[in-house]
C-alpha atoms as a PDB file:
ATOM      1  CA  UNK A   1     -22.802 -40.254  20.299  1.00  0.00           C
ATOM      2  CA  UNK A   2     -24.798 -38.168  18.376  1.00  0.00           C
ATOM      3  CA  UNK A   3     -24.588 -35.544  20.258  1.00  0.00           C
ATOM      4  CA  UNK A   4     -21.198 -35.481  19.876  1.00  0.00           C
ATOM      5  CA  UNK A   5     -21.027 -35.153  16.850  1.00  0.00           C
ATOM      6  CA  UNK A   6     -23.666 -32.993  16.054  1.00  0.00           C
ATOM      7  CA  UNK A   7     -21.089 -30.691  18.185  1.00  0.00           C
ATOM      8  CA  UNK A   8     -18.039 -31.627  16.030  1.00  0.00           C
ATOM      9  CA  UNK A   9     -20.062 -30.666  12.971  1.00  0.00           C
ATOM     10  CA  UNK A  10     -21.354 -27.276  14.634  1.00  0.00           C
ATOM     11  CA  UNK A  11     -17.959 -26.222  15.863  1.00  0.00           C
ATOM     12  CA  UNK A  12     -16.203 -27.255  12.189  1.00  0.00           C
ATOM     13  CA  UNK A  13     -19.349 -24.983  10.580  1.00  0.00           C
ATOM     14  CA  UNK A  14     -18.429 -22.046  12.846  1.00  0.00           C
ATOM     15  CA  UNK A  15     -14.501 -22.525  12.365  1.00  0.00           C
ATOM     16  CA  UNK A  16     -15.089 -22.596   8.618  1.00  0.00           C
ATOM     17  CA  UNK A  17     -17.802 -19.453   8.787  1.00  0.00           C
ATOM     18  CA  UNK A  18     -15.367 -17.557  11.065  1.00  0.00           C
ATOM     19  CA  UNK A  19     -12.308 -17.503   9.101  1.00  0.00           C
ATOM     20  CA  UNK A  20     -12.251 -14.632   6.779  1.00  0.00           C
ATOM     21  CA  UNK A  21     -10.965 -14.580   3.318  1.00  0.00           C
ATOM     22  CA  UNK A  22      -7.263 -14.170   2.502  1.00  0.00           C
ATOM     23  CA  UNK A  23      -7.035 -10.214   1.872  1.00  0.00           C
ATOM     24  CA  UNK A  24      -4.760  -9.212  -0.327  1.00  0.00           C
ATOM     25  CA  UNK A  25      -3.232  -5.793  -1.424  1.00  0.00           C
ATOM     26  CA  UNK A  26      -2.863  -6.396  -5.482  1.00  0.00           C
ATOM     27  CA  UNK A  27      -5.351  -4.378  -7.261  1.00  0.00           C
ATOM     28  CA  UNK A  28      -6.706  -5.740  -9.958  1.00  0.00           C
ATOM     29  CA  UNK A  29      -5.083  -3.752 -13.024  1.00  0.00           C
ATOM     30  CA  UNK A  30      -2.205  -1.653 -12.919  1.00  0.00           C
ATOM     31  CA  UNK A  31      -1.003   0.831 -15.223  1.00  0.00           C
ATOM     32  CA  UNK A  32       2.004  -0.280 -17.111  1.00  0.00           C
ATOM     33  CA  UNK A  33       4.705   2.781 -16.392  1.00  0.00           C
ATOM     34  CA  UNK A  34       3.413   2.313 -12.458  1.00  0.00           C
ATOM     35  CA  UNK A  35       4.183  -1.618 -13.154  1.00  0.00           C
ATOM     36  CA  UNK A  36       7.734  -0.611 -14.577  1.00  0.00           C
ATOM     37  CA  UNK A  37       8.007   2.002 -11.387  1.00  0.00           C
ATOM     38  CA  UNK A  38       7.561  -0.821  -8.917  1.00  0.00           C
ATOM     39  CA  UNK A  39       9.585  -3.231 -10.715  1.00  0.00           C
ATOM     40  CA  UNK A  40      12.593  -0.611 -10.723  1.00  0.00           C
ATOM     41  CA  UNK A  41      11.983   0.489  -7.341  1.00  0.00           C
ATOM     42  CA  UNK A  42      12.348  -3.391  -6.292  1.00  0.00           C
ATOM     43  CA  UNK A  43      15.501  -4.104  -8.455  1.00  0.00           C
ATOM     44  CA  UNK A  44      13.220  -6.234 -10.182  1.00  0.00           C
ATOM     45  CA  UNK A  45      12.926  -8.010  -7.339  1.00  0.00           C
ATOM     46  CA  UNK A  46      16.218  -8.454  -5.912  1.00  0.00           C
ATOM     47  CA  UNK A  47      15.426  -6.158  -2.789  1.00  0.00           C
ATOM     48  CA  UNK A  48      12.169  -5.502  -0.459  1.00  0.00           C
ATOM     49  CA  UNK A  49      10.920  -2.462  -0.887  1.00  0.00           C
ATOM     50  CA  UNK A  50       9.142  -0.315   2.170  1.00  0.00           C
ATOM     51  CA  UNK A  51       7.349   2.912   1.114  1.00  0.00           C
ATOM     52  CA  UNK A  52       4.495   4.366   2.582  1.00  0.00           C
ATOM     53  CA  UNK A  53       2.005   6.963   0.589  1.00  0.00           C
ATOM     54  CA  UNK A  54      -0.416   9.718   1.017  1.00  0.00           C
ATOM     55  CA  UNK A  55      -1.901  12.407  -1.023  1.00  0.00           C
ATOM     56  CA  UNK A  56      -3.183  15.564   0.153  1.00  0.00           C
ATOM     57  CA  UNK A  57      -4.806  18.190  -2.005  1.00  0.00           C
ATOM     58  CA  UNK A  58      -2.741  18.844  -5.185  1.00  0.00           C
ATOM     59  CA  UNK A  59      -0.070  17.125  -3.704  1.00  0.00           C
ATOM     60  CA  UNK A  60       1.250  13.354  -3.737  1.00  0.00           C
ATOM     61  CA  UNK A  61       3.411  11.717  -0.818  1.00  0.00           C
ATOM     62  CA  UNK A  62       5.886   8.902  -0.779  1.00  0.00           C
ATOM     63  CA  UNK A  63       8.032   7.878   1.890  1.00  0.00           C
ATOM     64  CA  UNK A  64      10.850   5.715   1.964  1.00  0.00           C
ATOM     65  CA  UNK A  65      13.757   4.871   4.812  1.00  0.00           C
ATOM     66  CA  UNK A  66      16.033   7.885   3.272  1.00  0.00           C
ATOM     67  CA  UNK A  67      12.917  11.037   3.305  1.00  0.00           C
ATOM     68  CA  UNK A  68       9.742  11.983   1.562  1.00  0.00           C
ATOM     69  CA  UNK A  69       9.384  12.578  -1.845  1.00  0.00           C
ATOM     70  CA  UNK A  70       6.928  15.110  -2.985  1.00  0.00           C
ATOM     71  CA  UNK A  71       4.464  15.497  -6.282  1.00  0.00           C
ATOM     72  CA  UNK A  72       2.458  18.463  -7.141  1.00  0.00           C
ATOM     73  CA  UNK A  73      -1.078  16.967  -9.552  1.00  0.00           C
ATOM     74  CA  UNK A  74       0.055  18.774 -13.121  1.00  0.00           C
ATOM     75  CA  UNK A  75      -3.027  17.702 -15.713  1.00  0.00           C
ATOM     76  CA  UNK A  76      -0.821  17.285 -18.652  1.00  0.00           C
ATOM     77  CA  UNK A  77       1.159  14.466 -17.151  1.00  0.00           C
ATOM     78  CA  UNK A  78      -0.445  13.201 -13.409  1.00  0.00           C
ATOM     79  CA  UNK A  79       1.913  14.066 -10.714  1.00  0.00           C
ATOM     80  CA  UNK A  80       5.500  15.448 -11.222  1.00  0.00           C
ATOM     81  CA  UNK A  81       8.381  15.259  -8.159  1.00  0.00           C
ATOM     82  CA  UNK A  82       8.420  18.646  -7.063  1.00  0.00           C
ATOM     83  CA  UNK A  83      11.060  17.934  -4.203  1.00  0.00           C
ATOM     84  CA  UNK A  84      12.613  15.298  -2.043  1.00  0.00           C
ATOM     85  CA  UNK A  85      12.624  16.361   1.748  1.00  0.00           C
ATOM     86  CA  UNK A  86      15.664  14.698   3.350  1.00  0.00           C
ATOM     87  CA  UNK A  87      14.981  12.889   6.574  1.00  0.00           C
ATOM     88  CA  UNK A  88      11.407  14.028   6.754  1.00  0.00           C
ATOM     89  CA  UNK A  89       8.573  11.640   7.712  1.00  0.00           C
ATOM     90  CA  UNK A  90       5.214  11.148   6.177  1.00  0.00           C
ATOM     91  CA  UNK A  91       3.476  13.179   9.146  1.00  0.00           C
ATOM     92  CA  UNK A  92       5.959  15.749   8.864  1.00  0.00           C
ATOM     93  CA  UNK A  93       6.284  16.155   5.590  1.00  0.00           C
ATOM     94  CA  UNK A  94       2.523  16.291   4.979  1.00  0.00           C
ATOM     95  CA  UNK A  95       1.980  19.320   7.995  1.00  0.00           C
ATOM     96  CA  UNK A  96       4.974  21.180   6.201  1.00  0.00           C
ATOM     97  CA  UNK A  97       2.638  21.119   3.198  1.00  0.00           C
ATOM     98  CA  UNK A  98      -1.162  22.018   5.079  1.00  0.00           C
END
């Protein structure tokens, strides 16, 4: 018997011990006109929203289902679209830009 459940309490140790911590994506603060950004881009909220992002030198990435949109890094204001490549994935768009 005790053997038993001196395995019972080992194997609920290692379960608990083995599961790792929720990970989530949120950072902690966000800018407020990158808040408003996201909360346009969503339709605040009415539609999902699938973008991925990269940056690359001067240069800023984001792609959505319809192309790429480019930013070039300008110090008075962050990064500023410099042109939307129709079509283009994130790989492609980026080697266009090496």
């Amino acid at each position: 018997m005790r053997l038993r459940l001196l395995a019972i309490t080992l194997l609920a140790a290692v379960t608990v011990v083995a599961t790792p911590p929720s990970k989530t994506l949120a950072p902690t603060t966000i800018p407020h006109p990158m808040a408003m950004y996201l909360s346009e881009l969503s339709k605040e909220g009415n539609q999902q929203v699938t973008f991925r992002a990269a940056a690359f030198g001067t240069r800023f990435f984001l792609e959505e289902p319809a192309g790429v949109t480019v930013y070039t890094y300008d110090q008075t204001v962050g990064y500023r679209k410099e042109t939307f490549l129709k079509g283009f994935t994130l790989a492609k768009a980026m080697k266009k830009y090496k």
